[in-house]
C-alpha atoms as a PDB file:
ATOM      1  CA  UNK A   1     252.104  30.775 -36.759  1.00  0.00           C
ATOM      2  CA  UNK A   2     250.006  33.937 -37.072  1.00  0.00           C
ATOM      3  CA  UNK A   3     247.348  33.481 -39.771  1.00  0.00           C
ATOM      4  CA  UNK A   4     245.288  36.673 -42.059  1.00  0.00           C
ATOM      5  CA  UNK A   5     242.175  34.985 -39.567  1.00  0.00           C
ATOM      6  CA  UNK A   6     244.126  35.493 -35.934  1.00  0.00           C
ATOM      7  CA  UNK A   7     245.158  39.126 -37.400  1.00  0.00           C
ATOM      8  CA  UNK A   8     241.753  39.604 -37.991  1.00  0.00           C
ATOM      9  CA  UNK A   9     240.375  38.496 -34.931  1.00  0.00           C
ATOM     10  CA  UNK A  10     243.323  40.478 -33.092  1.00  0.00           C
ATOM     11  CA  UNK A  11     242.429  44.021 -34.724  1.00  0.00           C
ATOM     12  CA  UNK A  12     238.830  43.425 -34.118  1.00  0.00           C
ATOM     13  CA  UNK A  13     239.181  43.039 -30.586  1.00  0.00           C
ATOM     14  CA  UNK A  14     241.539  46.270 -30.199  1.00  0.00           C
ATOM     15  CA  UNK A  15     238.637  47.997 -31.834  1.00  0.00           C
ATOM     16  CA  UNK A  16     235.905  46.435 -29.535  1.00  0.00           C
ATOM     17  CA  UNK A  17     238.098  47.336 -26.453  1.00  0.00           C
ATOM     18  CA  UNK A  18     238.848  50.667 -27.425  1.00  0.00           C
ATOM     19  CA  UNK A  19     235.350  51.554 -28.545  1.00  0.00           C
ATOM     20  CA  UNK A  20     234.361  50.312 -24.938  1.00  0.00           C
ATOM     21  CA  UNK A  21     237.149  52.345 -23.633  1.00  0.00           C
ATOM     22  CA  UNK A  22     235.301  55.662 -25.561  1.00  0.00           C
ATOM     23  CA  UNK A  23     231.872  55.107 -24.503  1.00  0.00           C
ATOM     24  CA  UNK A  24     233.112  54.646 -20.945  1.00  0.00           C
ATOM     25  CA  UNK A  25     234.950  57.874 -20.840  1.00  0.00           C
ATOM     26  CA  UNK A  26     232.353  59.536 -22.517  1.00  0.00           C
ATOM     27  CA  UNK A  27     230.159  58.690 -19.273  1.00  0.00           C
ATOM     28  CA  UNK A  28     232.792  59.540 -16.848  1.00  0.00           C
ATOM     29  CA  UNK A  29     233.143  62.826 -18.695  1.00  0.00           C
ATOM     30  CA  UNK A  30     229.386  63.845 -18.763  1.00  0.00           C
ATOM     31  CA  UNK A  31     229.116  62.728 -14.850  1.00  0.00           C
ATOM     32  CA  UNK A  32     232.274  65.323 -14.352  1.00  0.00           C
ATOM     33  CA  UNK A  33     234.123  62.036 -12.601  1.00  0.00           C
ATOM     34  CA  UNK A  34     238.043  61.351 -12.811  1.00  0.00           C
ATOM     35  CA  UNK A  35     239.815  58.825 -14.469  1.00  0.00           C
ATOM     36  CA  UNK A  36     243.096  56.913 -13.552  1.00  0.00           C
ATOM     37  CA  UNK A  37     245.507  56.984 -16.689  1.00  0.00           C
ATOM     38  CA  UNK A  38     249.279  55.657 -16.893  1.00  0.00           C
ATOM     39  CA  UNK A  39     251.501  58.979 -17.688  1.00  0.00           C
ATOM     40  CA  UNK A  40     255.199  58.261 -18.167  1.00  0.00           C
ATOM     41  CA  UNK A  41     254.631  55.294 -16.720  1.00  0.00           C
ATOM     42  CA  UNK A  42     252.791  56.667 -13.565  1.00  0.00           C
ATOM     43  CA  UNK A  43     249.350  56.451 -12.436  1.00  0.00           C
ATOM     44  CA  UNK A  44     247.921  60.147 -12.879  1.00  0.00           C
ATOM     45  CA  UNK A  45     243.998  61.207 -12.061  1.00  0.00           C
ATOM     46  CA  UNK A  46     243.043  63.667 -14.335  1.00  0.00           C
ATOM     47  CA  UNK A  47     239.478  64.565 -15.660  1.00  0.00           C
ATOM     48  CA  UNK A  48     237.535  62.098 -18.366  1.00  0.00           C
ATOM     49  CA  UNK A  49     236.894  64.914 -20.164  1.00  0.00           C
ATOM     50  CA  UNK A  50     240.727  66.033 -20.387  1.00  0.00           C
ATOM     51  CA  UNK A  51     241.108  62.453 -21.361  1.00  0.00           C
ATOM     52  CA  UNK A  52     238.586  62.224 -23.942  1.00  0.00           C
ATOM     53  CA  UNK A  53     240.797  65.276 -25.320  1.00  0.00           C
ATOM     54  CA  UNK A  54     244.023  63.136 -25.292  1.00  0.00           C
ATOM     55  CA  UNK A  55     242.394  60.318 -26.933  1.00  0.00           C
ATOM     56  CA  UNK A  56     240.593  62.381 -29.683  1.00  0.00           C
ATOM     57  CA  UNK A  57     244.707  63.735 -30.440  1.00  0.00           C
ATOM     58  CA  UNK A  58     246.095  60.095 -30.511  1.00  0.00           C
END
């Protein structure tokens, strides 16, 4: 059974990961590197700064 205290827990670590996520894209982006992403359910290198974009509009 899912508990108010597993939900917790749950969201938190979304946050944690996607936070992460950020701050690692951030680098990539200032370091003008690429990033693997999953478009339409294929692998597709674009820029970390385009995907910093895409992230900022989702």
């Amino acid at each position: 059974m899912v508990t108010k205290e597993t939900l917790r827990i749950a969201f938190r670590a979304k946050e944690c990961l996607r936070k992460a996520v950020r701050e690692e894209l951030k680098r990539k982006a200032l370091l003008g590197q690429y990033v693997i992403i999953n478009r339409n359910g294929k692998a597709c290198r674009v820029l970390a700064k385009e995907a910093l974009k895409i992230t900022k509009a989702g």
